[in-house]
C-alpha atoms as a PDB file:
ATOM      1  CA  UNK A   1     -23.272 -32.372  29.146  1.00  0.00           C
ATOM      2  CA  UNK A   2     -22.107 -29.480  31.044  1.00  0.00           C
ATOM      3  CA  UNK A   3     -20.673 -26.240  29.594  1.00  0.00           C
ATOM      4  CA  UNK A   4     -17.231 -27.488  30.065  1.00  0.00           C
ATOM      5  CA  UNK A   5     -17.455 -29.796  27.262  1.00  0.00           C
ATOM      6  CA  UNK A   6     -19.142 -26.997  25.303  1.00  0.00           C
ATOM      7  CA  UNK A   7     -15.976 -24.839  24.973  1.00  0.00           C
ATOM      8  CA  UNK A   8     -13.331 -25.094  22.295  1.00  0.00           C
ATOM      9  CA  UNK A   9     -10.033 -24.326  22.533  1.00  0.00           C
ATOM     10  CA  UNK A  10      -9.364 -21.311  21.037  1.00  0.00           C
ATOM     11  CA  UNK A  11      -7.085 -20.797  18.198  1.00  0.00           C
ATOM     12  CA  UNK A  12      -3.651 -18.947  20.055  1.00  0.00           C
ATOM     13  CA  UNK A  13      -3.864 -15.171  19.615  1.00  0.00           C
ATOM     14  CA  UNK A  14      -0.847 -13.988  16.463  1.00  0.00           C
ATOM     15  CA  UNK A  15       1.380 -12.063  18.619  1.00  0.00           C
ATOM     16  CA  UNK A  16       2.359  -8.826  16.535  1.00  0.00           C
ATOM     17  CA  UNK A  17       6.266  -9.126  15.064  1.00  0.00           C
ATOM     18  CA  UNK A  18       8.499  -6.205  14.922  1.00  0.00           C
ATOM     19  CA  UNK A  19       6.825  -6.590  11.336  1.00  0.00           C
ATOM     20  CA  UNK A  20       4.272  -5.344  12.294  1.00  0.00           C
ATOM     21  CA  UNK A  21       4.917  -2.908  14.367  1.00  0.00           C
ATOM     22  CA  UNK A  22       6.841  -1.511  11.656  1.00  0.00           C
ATOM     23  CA  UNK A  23       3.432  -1.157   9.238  1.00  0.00           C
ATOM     24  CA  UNK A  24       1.994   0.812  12.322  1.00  0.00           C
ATOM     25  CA  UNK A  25       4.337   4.126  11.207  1.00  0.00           C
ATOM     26  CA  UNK A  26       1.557   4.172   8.449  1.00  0.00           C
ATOM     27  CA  UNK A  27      -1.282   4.746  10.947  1.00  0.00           C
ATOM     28  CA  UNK A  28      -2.318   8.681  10.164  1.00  0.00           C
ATOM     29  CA  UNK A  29      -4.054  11.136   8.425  1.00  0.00           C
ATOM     30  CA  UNK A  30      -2.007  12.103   5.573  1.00  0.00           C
ATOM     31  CA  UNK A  31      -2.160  14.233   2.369  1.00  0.00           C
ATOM     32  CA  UNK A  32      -0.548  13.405  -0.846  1.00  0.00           C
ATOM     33  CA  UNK A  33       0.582  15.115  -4.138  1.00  0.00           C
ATOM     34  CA  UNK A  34       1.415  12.468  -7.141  1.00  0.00           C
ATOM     35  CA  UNK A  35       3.091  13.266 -10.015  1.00  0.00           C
ATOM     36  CA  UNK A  36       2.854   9.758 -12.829  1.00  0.00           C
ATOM     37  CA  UNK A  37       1.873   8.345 -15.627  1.00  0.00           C
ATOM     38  CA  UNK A  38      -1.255   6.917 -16.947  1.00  0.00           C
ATOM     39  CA  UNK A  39      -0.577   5.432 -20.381  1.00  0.00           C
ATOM     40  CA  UNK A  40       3.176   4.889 -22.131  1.00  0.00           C
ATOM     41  CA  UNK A  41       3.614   8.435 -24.438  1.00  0.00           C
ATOM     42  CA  UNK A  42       1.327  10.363 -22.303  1.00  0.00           C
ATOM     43  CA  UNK A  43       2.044  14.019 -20.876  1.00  0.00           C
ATOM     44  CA  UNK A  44       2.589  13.805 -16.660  1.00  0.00           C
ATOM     45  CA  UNK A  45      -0.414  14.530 -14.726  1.00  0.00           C
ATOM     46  CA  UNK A  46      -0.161  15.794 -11.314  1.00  0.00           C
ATOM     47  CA  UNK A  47      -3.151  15.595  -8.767  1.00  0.00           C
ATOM     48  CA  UNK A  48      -3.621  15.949  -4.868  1.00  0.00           C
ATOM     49  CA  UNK A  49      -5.364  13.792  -2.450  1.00  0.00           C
ATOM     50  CA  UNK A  50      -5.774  12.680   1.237  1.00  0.00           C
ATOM     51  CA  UNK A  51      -5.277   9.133   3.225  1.00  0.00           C
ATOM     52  CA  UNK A  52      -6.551   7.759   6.027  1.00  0.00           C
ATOM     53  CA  UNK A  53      -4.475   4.830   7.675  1.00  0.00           C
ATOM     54  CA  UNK A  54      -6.226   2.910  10.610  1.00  0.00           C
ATOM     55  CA  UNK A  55      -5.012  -0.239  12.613  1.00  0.00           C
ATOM     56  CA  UNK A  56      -6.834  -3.397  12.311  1.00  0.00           C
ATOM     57  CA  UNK A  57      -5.894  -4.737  15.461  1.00  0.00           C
ATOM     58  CA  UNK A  58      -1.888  -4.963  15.928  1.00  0.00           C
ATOM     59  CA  UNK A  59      -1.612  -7.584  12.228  1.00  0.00           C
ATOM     60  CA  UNK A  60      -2.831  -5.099   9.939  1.00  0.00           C
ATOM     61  CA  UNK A  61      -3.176  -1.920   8.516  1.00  0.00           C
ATOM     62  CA  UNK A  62      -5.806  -0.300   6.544  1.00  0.00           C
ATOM     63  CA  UNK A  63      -5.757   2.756   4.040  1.00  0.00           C
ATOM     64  CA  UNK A  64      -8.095   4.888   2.643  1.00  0.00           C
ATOM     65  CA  UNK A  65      -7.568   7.154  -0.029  1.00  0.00           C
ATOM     66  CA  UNK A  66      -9.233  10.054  -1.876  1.00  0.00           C
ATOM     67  CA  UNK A  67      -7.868  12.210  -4.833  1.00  0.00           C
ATOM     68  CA  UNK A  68      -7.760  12.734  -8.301  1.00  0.00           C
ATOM     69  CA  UNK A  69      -7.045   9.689 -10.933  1.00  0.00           C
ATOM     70  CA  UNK A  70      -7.120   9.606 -14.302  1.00  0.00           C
ATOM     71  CA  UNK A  71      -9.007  13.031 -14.418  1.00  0.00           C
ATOM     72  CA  UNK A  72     -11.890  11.789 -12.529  1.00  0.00           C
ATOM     73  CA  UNK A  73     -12.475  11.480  -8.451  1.00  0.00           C
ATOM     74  CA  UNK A  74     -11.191   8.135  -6.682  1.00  0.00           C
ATOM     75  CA  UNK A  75     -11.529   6.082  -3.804  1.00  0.00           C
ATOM     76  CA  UNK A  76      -8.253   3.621  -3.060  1.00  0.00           C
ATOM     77  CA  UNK A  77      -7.818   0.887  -0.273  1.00  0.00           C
ATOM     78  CA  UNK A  78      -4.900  -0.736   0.814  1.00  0.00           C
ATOM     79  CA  UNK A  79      -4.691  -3.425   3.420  1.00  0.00           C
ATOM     80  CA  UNK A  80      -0.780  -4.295   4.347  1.00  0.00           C
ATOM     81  CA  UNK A  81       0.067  -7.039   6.712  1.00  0.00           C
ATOM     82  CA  UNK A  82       2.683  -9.647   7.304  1.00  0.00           C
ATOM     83  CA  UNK A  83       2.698 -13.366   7.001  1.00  0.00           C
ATOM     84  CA  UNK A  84       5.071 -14.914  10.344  1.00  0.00           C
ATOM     85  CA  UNK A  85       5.247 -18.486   8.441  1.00  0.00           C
ATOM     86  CA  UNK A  86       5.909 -17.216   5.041  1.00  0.00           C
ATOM     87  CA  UNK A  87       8.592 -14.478   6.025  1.00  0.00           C
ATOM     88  CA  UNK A  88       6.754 -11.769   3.502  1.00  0.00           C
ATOM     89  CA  UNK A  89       4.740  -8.567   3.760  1.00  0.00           C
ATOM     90  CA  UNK A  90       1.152  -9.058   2.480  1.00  0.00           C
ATOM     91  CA  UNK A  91      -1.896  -6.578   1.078  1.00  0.00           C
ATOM     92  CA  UNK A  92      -4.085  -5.766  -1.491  1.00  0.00           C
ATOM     93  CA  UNK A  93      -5.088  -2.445  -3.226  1.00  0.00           C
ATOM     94  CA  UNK A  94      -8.144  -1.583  -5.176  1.00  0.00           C
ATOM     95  CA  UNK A  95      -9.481   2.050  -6.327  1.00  0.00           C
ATOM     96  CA  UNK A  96     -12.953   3.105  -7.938  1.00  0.00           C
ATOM     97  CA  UNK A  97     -11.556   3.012 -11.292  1.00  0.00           C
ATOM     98  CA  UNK A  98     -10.610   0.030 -11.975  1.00  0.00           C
ATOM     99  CA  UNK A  99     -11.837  -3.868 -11.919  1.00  0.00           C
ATOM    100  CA  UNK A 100      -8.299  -5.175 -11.195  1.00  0.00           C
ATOM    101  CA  UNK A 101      -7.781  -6.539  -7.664  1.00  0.00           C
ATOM    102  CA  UNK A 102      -3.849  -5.980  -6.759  1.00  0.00           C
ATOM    103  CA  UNK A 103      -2.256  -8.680  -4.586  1.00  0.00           C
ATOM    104  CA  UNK A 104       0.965  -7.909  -2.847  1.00  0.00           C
ATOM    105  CA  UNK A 105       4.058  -9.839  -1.719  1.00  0.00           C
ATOM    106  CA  UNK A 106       7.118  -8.028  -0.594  1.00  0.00           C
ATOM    107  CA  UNK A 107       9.688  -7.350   1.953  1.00  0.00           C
ATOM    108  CA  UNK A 108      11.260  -4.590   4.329  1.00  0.00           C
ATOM    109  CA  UNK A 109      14.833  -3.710   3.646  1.00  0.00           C
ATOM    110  CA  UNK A 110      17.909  -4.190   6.111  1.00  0.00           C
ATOM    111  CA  UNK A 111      17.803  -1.272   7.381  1.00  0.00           C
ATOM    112  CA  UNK A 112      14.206  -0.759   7.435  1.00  0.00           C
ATOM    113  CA  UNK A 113      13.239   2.067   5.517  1.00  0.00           C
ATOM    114  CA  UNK A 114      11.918   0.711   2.938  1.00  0.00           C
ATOM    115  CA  UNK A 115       9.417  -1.944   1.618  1.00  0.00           C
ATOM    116  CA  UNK A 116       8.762  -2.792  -1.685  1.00  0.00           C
ATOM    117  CA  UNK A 117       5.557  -4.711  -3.000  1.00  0.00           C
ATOM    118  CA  UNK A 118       5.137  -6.997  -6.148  1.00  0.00           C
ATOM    119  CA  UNK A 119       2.267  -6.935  -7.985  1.00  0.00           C
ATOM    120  CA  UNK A 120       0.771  -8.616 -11.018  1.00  0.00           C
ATOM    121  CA  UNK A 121      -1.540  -5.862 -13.158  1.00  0.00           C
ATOM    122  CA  UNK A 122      -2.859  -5.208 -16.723  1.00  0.00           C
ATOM    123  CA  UNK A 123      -0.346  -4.153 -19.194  1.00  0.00           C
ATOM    124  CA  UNK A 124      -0.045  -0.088 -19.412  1.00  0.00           C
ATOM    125  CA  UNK A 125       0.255  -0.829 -23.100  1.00  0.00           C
ATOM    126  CA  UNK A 126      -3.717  -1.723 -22.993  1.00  0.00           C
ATOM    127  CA  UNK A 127      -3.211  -5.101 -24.424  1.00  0.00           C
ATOM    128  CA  UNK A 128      -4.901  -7.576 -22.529  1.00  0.00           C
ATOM    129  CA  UNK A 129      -1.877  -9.592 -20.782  1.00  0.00           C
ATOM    130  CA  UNK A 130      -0.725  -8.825 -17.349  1.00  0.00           C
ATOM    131  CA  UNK A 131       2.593  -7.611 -16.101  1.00  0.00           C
ATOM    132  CA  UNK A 132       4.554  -6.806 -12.960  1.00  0.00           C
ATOM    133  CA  UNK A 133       4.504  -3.992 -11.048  1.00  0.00           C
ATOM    134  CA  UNK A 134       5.837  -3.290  -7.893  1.00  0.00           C
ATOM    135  CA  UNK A 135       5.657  -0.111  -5.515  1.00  0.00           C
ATOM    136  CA  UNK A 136       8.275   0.916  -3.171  1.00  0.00           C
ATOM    137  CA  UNK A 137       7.412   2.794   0.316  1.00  0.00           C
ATOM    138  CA  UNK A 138      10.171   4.386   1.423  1.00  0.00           C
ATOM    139  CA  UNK A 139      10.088   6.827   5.309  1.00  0.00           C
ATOM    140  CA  UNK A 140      12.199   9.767   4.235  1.00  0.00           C
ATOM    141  CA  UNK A 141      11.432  11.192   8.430  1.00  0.00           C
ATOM    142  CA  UNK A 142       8.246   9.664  10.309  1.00  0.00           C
ATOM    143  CA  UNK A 143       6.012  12.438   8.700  1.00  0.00           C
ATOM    144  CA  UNK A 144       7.238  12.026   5.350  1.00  0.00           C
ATOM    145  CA  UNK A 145       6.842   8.993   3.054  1.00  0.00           C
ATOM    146  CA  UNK A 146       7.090   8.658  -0.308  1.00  0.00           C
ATOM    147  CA  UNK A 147       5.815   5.538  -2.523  1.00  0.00           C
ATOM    148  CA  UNK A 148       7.216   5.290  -6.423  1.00  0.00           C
ATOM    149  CA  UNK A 149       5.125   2.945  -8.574  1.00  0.00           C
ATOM    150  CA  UNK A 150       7.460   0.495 -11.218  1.00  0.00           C
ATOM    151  CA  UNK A 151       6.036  -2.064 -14.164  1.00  0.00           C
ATOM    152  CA  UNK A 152       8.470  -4.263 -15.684  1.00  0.00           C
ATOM    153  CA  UNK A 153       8.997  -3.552 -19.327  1.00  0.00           C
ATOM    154  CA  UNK A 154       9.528  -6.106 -22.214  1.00  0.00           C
ATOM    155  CA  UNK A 155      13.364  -5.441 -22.233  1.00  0.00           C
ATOM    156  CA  UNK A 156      13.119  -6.382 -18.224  1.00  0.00           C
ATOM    157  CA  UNK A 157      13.870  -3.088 -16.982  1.00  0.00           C
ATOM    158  CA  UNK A 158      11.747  -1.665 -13.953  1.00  0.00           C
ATOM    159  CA  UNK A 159      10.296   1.888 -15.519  1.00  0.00           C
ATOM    160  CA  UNK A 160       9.284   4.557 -12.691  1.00  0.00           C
ATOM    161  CA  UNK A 161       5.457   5.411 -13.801  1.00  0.00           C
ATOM    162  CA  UNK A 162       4.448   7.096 -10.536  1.00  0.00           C
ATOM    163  CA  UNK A 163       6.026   9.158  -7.544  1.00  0.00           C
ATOM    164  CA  UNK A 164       3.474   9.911  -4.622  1.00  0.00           C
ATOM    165  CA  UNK A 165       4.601  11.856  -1.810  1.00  0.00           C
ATOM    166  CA  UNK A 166       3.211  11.983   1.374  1.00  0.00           C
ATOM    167  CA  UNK A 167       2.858  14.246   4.215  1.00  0.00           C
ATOM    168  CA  UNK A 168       1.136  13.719   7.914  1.00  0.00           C
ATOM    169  CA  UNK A 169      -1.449  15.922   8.789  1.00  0.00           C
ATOM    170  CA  UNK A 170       0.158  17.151  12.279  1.00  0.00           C
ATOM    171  CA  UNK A 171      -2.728  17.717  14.645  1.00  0.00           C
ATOM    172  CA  UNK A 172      -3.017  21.651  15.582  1.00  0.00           C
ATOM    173  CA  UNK A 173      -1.958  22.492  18.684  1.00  0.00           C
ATOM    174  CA  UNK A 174      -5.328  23.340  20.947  1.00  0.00           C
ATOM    175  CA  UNK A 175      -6.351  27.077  22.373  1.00  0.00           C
END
């Protein structure tokens, strides 16, 4: 047997699609200022935080977040990607807060500018079914994004529960 017969094909490299590319505005350091709500009849709570945003190669995209949740200190991550074969954004968010695992699905707009995710979460009415969410990135200018949070109520209307804006840490010029 010679090391010829050893070796595999290997499986063709994903070529990134303007997709892709597209998730790659993300990459940054950014801060953020959030203005939601927690629970349904609850006062607005307004906290500040920072994000990370690395590549993962040219498929994905990987965020880090730390800030203020539901009066306590958090830690987020977000992966976003895109699925060639199925036509759809991909990802997944979790934070230090909670046990739910989100799984998203969405898709970019025509002109671009914005993508919105679908989600399935617990109820904010604390009961124990599940309902949909979805969040909505939107690029206001490259430096500037903002991403506003929706569940679906029981009359089938989206209500806004969160607004998060963020802002791109500019690097500082050097002396």
């Amino acid at each position: 047997m010679t090391t010829t017969d050893l070796q595999q094909p290997s499986p063709a490299v994903e070529q990134p699609t303007k997709e892709h590319q597209w998730l790659q505005q993300l990459v940054g350091e950014w801060t953020h200022e959030i203005e939601g709500i927690t629970e349904p009849d609850r006062p607005l709570e307004k906290s500040t935080g920072t994000e990370s945003v690395k590549s993962l190669g040219d498929l994905w995209v990987v965020a880090e977040g730390q800030g203020e949740m539901c009066g306590t200190m958090a830690t987020t991550i977000m992966t976003l990607g895109y699925n060639p074969q199925k036509q759809r954004f991909v990802g997944t968010w979790v934070g230090s807060i909670m046990p739910h695992l989100w799984v998203y699905d969405g898709e970019l707009d025509a002109a671009e500018r914005v993508l919105t995710l679908h989600s399935e979460g617990p109820a904010m009415n604390g009961e124990a079914e599940m309902s949909q969410y979805k969040d909505v990135i939107e690029f206001k200018h490259p430096d500037h994004r903002v991403l506003t949070s929706f569940y679906l109520t029981s009359d089938g209307e989206w209500q806004q529960f969160m607004t998060a804006n963020y802002h791109r840490q500019l690097l500082k010029p050097q002396a």
